[in-house]
PDB file of N, CA and C in Angstrom:
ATOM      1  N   UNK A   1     -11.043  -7.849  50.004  1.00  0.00           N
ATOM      2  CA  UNK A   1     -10.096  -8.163  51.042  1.00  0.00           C
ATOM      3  C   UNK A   1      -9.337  -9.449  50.703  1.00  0.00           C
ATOM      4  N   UNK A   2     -10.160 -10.435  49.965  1.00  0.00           N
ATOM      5  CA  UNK A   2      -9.034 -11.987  49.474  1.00  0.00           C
ATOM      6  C   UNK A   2      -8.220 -11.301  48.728  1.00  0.00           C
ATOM      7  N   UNK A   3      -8.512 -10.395  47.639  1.00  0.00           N
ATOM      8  CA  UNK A   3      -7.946 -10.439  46.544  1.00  0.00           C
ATOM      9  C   UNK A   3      -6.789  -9.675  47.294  1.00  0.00           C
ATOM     10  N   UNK A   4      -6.556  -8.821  48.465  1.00  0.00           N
ATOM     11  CA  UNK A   4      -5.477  -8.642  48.560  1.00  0.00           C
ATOM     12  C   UNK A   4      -4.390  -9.756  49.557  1.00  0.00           C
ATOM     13  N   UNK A   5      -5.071 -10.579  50.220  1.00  0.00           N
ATOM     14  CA  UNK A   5      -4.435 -11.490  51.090  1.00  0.00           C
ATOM     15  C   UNK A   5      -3.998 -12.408  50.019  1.00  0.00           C
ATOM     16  N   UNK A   6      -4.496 -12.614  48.890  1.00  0.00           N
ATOM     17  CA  UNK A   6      -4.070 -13.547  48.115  1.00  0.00           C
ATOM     18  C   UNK A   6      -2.825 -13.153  47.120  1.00  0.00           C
ATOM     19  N   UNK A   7      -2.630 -12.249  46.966  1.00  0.00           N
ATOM     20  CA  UNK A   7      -1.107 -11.562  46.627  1.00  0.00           C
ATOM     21  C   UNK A   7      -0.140 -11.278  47.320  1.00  0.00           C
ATOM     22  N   UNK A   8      -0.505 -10.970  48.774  1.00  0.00           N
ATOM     23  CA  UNK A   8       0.394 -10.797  49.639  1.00  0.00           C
ATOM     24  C   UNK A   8       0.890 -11.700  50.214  1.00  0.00           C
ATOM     25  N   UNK A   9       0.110 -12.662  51.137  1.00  0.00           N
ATOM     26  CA  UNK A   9       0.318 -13.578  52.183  1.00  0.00           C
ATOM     27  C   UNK A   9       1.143 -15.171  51.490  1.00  0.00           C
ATOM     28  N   UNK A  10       2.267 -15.145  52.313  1.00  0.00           N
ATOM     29  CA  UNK A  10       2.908 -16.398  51.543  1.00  0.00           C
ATOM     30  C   UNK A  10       2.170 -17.797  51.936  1.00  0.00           C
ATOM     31  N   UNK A  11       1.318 -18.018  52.400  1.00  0.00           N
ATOM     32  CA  UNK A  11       0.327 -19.019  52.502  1.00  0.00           C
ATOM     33  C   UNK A  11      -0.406 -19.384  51.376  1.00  0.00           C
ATOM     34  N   UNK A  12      -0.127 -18.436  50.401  1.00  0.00           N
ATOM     35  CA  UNK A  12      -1.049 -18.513  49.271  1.00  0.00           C
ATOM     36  C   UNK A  12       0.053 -18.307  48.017  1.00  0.00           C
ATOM     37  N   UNK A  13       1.442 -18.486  48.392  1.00  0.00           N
ATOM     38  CA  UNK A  13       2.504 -17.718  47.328  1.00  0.00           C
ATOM     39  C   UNK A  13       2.417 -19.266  46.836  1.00  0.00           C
ATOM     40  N   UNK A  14       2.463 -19.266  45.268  1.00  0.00           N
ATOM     41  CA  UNK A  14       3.067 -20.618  44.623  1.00  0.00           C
ATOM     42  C   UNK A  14       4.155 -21.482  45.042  1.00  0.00           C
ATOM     43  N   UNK A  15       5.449 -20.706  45.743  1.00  0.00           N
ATOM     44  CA  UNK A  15       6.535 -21.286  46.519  1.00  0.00           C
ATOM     45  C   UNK A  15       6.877 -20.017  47.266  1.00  0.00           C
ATOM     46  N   UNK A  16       5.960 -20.738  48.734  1.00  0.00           N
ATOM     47  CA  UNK A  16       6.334 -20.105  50.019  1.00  0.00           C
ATOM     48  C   UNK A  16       7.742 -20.253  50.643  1.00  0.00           C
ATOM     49  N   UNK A  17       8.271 -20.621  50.379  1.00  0.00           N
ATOM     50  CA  UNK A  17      10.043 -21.214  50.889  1.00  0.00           C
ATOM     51  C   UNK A  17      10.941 -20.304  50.099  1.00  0.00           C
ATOM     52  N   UNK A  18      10.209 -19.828  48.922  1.00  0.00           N
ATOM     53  CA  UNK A  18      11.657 -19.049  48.028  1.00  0.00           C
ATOM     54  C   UNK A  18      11.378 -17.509  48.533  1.00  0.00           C
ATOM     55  N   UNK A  19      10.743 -17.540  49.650  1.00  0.00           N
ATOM     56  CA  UNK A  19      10.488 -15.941  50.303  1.00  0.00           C
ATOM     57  C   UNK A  19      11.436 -15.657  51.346  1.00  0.00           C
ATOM     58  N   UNK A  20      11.854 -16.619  51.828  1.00  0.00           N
ATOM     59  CA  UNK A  20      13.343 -16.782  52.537  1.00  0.00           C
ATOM     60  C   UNK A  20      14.323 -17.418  52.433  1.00  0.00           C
ATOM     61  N   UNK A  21      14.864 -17.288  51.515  1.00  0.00           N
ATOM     62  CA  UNK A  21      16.419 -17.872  51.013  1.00  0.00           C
ATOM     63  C   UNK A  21      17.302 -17.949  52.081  1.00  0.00           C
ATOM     64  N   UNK A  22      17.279 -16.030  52.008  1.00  0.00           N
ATOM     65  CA  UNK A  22      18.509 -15.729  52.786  1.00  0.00           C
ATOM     66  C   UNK A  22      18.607 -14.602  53.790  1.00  0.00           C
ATOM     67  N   UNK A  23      18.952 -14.609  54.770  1.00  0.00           N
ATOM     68  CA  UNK A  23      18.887 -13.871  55.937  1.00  0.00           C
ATOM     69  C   UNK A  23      19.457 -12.486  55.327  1.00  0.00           C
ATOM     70  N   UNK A  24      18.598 -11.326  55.967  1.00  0.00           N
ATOM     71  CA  UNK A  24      18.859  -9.912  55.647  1.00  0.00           C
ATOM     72  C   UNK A  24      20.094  -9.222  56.249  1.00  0.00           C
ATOM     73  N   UNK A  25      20.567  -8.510  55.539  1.00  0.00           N
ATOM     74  CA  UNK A  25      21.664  -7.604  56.400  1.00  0.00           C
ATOM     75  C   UNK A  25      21.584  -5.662  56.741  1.00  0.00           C
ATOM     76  N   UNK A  26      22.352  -5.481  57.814  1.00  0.00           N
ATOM     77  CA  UNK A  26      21.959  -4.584  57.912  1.00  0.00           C
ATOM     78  C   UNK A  26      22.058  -3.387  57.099  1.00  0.00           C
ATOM     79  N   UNK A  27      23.456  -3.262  56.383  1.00  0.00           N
ATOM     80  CA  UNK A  27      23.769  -2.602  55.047  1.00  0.00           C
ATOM     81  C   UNK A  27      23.576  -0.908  55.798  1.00  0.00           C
ATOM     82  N   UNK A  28      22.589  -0.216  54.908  1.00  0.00           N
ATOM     83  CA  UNK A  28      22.634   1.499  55.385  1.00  0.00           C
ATOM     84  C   UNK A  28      21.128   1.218  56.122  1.00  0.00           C
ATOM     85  N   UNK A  29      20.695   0.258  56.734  1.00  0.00           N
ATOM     86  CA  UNK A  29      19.304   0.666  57.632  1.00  0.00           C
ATOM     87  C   UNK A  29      20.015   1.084  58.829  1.00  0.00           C
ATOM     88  N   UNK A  30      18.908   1.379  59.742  1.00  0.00           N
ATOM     89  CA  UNK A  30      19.336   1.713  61.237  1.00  0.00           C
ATOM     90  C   UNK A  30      18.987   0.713  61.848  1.00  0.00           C
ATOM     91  N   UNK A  31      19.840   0.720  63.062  1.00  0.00           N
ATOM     92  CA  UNK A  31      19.487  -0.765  63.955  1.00  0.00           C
ATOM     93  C   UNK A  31      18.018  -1.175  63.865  1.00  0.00           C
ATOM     94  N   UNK A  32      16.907  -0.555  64.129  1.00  0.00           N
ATOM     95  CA  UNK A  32      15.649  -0.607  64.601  1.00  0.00           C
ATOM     96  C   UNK A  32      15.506  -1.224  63.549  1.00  0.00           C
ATOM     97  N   UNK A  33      15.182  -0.062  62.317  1.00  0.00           N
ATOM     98  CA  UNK A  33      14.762  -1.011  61.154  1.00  0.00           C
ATOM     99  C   UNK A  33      15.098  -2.477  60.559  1.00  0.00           C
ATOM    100  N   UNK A  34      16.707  -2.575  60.728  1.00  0.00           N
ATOM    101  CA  UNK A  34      17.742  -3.724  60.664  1.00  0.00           C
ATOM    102  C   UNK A  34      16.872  -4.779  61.464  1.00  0.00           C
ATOM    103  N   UNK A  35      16.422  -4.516  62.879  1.00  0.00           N
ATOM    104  CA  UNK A  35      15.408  -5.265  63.405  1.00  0.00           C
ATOM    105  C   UNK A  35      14.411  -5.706  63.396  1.00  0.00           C
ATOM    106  N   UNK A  36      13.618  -4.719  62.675  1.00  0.00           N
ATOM    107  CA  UNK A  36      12.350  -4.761  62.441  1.00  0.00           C
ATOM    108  C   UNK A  36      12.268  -6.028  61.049  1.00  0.00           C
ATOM    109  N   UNK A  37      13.133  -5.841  59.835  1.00  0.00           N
ATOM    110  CA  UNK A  37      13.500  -6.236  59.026  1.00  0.00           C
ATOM    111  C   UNK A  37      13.682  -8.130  59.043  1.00  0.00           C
ATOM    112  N   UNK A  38      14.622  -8.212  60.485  1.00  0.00           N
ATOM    113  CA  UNK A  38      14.978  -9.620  60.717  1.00  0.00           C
ATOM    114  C   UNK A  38      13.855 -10.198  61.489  1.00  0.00           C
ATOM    115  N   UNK A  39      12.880  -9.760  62.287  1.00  0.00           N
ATOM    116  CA  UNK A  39      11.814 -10.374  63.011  1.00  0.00           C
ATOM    117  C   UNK A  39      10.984 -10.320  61.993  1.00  0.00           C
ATOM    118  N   UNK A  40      10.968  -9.301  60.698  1.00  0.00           N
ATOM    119  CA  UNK A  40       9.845  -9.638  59.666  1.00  0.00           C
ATOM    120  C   UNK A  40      10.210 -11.114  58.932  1.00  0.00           C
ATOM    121  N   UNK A  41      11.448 -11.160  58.660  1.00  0.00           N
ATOM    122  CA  UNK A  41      12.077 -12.381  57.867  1.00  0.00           C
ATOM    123  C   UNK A  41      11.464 -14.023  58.885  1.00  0.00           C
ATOM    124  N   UNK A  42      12.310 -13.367  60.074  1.00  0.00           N
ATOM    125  CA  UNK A  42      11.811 -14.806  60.997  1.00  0.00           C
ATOM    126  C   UNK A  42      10.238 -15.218  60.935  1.00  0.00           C
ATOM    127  N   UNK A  43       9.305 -14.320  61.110  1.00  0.00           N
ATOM    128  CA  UNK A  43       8.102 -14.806  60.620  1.00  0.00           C
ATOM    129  C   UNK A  43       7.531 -14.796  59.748  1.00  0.00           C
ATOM    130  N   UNK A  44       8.094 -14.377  58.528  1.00  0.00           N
ATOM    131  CA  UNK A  44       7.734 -15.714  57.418  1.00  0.00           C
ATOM    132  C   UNK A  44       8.241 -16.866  57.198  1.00  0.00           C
ATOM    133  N   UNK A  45       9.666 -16.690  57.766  1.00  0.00           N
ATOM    134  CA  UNK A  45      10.225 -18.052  58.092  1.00  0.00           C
ATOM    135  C   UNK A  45       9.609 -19.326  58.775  1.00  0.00           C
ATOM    136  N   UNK A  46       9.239 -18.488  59.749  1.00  0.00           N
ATOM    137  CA  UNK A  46       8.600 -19.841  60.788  1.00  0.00           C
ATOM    138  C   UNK A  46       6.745 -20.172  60.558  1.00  0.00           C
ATOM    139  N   UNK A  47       6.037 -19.342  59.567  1.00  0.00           N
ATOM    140  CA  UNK A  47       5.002 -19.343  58.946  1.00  0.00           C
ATOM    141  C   UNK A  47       5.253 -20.780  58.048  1.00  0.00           C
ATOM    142  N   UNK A  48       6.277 -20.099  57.102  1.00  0.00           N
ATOM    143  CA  UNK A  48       6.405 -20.728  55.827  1.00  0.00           C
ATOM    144  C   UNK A  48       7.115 -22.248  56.056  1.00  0.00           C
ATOM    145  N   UNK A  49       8.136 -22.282  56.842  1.00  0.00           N
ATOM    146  CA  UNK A  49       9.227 -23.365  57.049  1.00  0.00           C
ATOM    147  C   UNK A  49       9.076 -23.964  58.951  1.00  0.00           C
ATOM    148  N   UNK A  50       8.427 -23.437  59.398  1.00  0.00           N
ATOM    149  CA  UNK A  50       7.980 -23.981  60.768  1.00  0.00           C
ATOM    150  C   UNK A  50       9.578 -23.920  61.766  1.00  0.00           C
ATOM    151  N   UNK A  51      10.083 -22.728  61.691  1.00  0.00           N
ATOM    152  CA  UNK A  51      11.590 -22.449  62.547  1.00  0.00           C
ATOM    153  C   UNK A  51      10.830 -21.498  63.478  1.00  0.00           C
ATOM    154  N   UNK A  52      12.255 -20.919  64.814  1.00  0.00           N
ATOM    155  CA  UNK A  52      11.878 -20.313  65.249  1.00  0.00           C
ATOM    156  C   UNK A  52      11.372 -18.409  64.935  1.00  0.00           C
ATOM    157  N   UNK A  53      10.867 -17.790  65.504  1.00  0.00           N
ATOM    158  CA  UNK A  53      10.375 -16.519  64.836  1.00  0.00           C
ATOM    159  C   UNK A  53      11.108 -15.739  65.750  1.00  0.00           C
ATOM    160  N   UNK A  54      11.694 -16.137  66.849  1.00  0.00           N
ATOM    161  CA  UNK A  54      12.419 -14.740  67.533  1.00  0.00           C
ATOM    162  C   UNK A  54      13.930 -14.696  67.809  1.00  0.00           C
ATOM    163  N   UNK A  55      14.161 -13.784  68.356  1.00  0.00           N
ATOM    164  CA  UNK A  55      16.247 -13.737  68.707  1.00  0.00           C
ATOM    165  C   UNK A  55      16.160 -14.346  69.556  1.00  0.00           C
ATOM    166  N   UNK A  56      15.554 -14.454  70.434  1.00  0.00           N
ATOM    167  CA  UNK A  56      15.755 -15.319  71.282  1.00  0.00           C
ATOM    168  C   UNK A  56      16.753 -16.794  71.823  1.00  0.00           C
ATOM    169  N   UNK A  57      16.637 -17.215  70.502  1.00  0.00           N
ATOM    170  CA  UNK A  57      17.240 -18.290  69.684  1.00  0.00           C
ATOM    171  C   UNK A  57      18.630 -18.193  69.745  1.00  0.00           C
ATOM    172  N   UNK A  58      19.276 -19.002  70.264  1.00  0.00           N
ATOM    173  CA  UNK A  58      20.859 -18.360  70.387  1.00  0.00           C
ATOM    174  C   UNK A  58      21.295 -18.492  68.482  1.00  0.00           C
ATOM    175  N   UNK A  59      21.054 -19.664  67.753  1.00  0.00           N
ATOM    176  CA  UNK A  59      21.506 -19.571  66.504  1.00  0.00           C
ATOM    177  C   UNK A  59      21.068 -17.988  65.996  1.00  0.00           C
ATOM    178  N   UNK A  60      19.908 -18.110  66.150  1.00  0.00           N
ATOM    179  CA  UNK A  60      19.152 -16.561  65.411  1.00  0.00           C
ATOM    180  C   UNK A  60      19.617 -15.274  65.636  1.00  0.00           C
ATOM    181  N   UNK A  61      20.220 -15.338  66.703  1.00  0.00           N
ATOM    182  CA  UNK A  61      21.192 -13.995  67.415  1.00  0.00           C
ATOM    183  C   UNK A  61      22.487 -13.805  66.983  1.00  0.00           C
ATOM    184  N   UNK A  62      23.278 -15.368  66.705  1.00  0.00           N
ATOM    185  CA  UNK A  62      24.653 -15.054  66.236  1.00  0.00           C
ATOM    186  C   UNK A  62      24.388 -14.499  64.292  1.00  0.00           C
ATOM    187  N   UNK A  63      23.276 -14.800  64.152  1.00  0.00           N
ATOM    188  CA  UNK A  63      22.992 -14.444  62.379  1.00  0.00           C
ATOM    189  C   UNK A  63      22.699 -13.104  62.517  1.00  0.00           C
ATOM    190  N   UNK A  64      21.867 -12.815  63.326  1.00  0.00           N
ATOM    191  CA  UNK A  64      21.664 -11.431  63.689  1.00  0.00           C
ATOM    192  C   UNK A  64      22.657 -10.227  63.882  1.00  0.00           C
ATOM    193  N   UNK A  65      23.481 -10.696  64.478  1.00  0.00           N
ATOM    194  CA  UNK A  65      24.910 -10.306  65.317  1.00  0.00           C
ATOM    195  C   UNK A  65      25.848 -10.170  63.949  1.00  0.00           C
ATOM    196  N   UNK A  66      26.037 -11.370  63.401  1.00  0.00           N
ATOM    197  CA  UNK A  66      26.907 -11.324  62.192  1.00  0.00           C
ATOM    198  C   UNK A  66      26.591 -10.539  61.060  1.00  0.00           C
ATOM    199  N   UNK A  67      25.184 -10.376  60.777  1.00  0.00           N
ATOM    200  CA  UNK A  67      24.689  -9.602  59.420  1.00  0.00           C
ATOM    201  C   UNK A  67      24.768  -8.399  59.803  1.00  0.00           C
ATOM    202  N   UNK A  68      25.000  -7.380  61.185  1.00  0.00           N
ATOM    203  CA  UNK A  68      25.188  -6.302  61.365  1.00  0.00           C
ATOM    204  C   UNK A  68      26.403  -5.669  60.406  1.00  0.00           C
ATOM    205  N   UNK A  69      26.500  -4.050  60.580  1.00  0.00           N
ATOM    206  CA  UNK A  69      27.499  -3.217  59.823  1.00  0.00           C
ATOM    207  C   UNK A  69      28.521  -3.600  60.502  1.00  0.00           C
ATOM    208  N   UNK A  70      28.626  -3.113  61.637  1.00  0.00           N
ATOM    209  CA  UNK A  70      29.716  -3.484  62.719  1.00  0.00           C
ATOM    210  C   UNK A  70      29.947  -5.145  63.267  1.00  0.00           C
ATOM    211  N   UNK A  71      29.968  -5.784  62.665  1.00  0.00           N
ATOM    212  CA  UNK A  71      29.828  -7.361  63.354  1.00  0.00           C
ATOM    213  C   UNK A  71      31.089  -7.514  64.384  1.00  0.00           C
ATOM    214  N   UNK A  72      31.640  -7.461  63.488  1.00  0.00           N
ATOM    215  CA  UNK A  72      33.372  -7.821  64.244  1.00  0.00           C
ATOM    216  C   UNK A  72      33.128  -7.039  65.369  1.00  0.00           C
ATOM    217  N   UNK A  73      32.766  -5.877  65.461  1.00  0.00           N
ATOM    218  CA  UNK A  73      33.164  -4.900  66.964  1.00  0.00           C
ATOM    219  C   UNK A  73      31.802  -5.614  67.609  1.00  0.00           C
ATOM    220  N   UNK A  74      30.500  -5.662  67.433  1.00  0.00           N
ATOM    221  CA  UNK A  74      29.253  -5.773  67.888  1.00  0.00           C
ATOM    222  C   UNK A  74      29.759  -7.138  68.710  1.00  0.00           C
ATOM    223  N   UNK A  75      30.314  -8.415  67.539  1.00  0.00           N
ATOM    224  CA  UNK A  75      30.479  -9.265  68.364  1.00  0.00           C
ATOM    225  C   UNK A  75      31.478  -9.487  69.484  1.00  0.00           C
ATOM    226  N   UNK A  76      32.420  -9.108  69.486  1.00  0.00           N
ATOM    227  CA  UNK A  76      33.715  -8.805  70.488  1.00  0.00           C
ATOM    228  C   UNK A  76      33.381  -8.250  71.700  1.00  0.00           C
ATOM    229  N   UNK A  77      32.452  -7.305  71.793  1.00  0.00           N
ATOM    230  CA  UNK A  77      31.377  -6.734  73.147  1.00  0.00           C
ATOM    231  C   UNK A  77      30.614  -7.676  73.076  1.00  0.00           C
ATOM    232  N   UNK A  78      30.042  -7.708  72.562  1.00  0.00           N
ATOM    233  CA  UNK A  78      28.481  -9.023  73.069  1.00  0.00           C
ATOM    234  C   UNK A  78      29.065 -10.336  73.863  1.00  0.00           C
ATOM    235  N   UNK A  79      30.473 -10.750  73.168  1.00  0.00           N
ATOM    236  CA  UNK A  79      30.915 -11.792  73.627  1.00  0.00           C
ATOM    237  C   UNK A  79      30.950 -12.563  75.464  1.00  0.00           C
ATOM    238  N   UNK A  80      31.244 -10.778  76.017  1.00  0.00           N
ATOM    239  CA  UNK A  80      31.529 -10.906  77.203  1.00  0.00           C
ATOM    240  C   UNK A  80      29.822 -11.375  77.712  1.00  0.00           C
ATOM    241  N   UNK A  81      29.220 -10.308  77.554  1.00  0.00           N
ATOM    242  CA  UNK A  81      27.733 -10.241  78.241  1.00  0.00           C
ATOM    243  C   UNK A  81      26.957 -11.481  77.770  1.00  0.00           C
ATOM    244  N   UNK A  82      26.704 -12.252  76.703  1.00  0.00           N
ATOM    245  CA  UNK A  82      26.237 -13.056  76.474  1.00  0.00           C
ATOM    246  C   UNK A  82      26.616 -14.639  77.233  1.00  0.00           C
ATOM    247  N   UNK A  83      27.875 -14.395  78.155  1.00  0.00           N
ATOM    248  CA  UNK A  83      28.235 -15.416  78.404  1.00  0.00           C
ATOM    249  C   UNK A  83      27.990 -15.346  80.197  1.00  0.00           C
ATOM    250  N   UNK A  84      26.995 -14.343  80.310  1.00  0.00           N
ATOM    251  CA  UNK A  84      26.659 -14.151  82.066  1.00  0.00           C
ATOM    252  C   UNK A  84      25.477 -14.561  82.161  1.00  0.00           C
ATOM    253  N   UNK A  85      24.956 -15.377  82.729  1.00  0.00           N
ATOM    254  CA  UNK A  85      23.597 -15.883  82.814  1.00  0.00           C
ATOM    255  C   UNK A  85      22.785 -14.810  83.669  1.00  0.00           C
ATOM    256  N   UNK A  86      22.909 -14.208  84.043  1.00  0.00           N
ATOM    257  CA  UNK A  86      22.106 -12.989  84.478  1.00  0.00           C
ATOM    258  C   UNK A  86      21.834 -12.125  83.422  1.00  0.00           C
TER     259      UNK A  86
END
């Protein structure tokens, strides 16, 4: 069981920081996965580099928002709703 946590887990990578360079995009995944993908990134991020791990995050949402297929349209709708506090 080490021998596999010790290949996998960036706690144990020689340079845990070069496991997140750069934020993922969505390219040909599907939203979900596209999602699944960026909450995997955020927590190694915030493992490895001590940031936040969820969208929650207004920065983390506009990266989110922007790395989509559709950004330009995604963001132009979101624009309105994101700005209603309800």
């Amino acid at each position: 069981m080490k021998s596999i946590i010790f290949k996998s887990h960036p706690a144990y990578h020689d340079q845990p920081s070069t496991l997140c360079t750069t934020y993922p995009k969505q390219r040909d995944l599907t939203l979900l996965e596209y999602k699944m993908t960026f909450e995997d990134f955020l927590q190694v991020r915030s493992m490895v580099q001590g940031y936040s791990r969820t969208l929650d995050d207004e920065s983390k949402l506009d990266i989110f928002l922007n790395n989509m297929k559709y950004a330009d349209y995604i963001n132009r709708v979101a624009r309105d709703e994101r700005r209603v506090v309800a």
